[in-house]
C-alpha atoms as a PDB file:
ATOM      1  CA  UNK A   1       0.000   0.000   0.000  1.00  0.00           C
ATOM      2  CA  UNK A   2       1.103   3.478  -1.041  1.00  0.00           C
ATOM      3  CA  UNK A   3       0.612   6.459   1.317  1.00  0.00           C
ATOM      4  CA  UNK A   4       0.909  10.345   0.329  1.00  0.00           C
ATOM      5  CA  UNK A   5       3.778  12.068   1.510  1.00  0.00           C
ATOM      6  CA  UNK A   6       3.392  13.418   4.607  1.00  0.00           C
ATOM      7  CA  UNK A   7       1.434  10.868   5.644  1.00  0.00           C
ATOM      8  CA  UNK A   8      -0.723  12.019   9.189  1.00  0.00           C
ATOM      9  CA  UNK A   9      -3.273   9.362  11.156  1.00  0.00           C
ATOM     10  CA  UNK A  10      -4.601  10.758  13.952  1.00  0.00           C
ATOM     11  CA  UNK A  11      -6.655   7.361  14.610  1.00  0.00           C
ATOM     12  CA  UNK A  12     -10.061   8.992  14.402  1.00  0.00           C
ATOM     13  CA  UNK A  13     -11.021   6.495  11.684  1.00  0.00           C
ATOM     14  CA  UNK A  14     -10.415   2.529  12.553  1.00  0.00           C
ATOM     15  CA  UNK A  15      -7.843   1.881   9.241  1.00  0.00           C
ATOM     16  CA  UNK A  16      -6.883  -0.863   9.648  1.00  0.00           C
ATOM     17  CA  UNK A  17      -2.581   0.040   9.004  1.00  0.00           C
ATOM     18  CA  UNK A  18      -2.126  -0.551  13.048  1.00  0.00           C
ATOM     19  CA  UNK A  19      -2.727  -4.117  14.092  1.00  0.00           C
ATOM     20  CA  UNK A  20      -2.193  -5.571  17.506  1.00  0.00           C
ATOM     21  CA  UNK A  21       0.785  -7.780  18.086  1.00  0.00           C
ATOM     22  CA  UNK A  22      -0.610 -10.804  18.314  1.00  0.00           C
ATOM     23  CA  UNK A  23       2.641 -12.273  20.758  1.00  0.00           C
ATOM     24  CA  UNK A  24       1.807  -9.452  22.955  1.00  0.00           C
ATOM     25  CA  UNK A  25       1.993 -10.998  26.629  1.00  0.00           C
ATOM     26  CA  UNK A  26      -1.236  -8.898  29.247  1.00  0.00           C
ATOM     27  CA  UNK A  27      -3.136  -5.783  28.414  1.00  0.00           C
ATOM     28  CA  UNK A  28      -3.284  -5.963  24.592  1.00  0.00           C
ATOM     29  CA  UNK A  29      -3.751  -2.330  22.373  1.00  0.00           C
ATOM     30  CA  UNK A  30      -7.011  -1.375  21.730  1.00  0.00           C
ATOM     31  CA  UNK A  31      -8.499   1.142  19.254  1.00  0.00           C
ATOM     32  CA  UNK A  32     -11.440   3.720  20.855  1.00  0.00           C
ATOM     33  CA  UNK A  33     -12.487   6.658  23.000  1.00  0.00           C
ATOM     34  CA  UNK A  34     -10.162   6.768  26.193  1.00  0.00           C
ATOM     35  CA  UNK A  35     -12.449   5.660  29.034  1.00  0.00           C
ATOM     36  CA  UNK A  36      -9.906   7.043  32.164  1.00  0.00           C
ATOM     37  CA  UNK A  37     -10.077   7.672  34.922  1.00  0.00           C
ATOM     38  CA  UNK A  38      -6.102   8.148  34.095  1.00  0.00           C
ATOM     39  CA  UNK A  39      -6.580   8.610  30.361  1.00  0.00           C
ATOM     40  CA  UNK A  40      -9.410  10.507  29.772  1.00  0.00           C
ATOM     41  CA  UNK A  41      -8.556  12.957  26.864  1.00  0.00           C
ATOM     42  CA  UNK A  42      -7.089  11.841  23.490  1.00  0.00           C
ATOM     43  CA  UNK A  43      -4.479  14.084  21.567  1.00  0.00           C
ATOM     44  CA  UNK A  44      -6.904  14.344  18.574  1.00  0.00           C
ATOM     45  CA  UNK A  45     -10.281  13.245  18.956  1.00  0.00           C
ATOM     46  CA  UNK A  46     -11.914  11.164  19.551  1.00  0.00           C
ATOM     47  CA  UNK A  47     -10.493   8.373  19.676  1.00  0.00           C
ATOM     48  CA  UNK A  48      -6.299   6.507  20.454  1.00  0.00           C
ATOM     49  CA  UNK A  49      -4.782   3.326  20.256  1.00  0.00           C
ATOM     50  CA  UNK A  50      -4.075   2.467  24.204  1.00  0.00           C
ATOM     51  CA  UNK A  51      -3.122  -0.001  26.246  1.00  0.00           C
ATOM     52  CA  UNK A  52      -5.865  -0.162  29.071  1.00  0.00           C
ATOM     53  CA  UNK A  53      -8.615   2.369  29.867  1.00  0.00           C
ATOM     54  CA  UNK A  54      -9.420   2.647  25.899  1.00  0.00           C
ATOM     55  CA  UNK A  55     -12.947   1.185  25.006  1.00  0.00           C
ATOM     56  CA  UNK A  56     -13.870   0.689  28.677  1.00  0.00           C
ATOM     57  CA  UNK A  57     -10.946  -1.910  29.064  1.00  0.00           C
ATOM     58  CA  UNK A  58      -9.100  -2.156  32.636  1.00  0.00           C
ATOM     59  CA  UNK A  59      -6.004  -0.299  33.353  1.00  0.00           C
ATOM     60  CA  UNK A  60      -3.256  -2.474  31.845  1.00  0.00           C
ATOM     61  CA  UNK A  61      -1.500  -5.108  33.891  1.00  0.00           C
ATOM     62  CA  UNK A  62       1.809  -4.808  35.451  1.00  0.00           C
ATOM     63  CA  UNK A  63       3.360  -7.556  33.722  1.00  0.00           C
ATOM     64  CA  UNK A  64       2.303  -6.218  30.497  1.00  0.00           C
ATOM     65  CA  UNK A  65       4.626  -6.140  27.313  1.00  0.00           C
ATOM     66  CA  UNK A  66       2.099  -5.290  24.316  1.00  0.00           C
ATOM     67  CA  UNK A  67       3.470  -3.939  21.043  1.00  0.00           C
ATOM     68  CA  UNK A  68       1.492  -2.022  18.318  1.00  0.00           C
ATOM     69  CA  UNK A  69       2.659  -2.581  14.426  1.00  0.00           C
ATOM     70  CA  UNK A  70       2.917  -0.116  12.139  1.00  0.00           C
ATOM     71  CA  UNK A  71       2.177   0.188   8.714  1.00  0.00           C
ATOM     72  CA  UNK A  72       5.334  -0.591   6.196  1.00  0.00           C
ATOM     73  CA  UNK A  73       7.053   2.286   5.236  1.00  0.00           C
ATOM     74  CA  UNK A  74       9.129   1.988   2.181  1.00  0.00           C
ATOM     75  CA  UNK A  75      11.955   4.761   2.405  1.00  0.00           C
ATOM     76  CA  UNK A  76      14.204   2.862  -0.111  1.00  0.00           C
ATOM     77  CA  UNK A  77      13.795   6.057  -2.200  1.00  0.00           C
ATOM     78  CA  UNK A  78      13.656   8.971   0.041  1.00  0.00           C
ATOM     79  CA  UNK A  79      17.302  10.245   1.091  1.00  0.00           C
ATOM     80  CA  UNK A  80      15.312  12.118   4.234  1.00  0.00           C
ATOM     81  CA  UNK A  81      12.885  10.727   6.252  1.00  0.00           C
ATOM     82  CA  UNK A  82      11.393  11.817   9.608  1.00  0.00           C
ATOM     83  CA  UNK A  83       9.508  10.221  11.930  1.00  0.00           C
ATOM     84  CA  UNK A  84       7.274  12.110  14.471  1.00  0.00           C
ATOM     85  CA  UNK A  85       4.547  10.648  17.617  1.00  0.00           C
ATOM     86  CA  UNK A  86       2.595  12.109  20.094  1.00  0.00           C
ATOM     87  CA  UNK A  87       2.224   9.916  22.948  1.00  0.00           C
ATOM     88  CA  UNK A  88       0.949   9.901  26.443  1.00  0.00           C
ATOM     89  CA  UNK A  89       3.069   8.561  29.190  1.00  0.00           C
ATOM     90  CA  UNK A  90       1.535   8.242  32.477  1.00  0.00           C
END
């Protein structure tokens, strides 16, 4: 799959380019409104990819190691590239 350059998701739509890893060991990510009470705003809304209090899951599990894929990016042709997140850390 192509994307234009820049390419911007701001997860309000469900995509499907971010997918779960499946290995992921406790709280897994989950796609939806923030549903606190620690996370209770999203960057752009309405909606995140979270692990815990997203969707009306539980807070996520101490022993959790969860991983979210990206899309592929092919840079092969591009002599700059940047990368850029928001992200909440709690």
């Amino acid at each position: 799959m192509e994307f234009p350059s820049p390419f911007c998701d701001n997860f309000d739509v469900q995509n499907q380019l971010w997918t779960p890893d499946p290995n992921s060991v406790g709280t897994p990510w989950v796609w939806g409104p923030p549903s606190g009470p620690t996370l209770t705003t999203p960057h752009s809304p309405p909606n995140v990819w979270g692990v815990g209090e997203v969707a009306g899951n539980p807070a996520y599990s101490p022993s959790c190691n969860s991983a979210l894929i990206s899309p592929v990016f092919d840079f092969s042709t591009t002599s700059v590239a940047n990368l850029s997140f928001w992200q909440n850390r709690l």
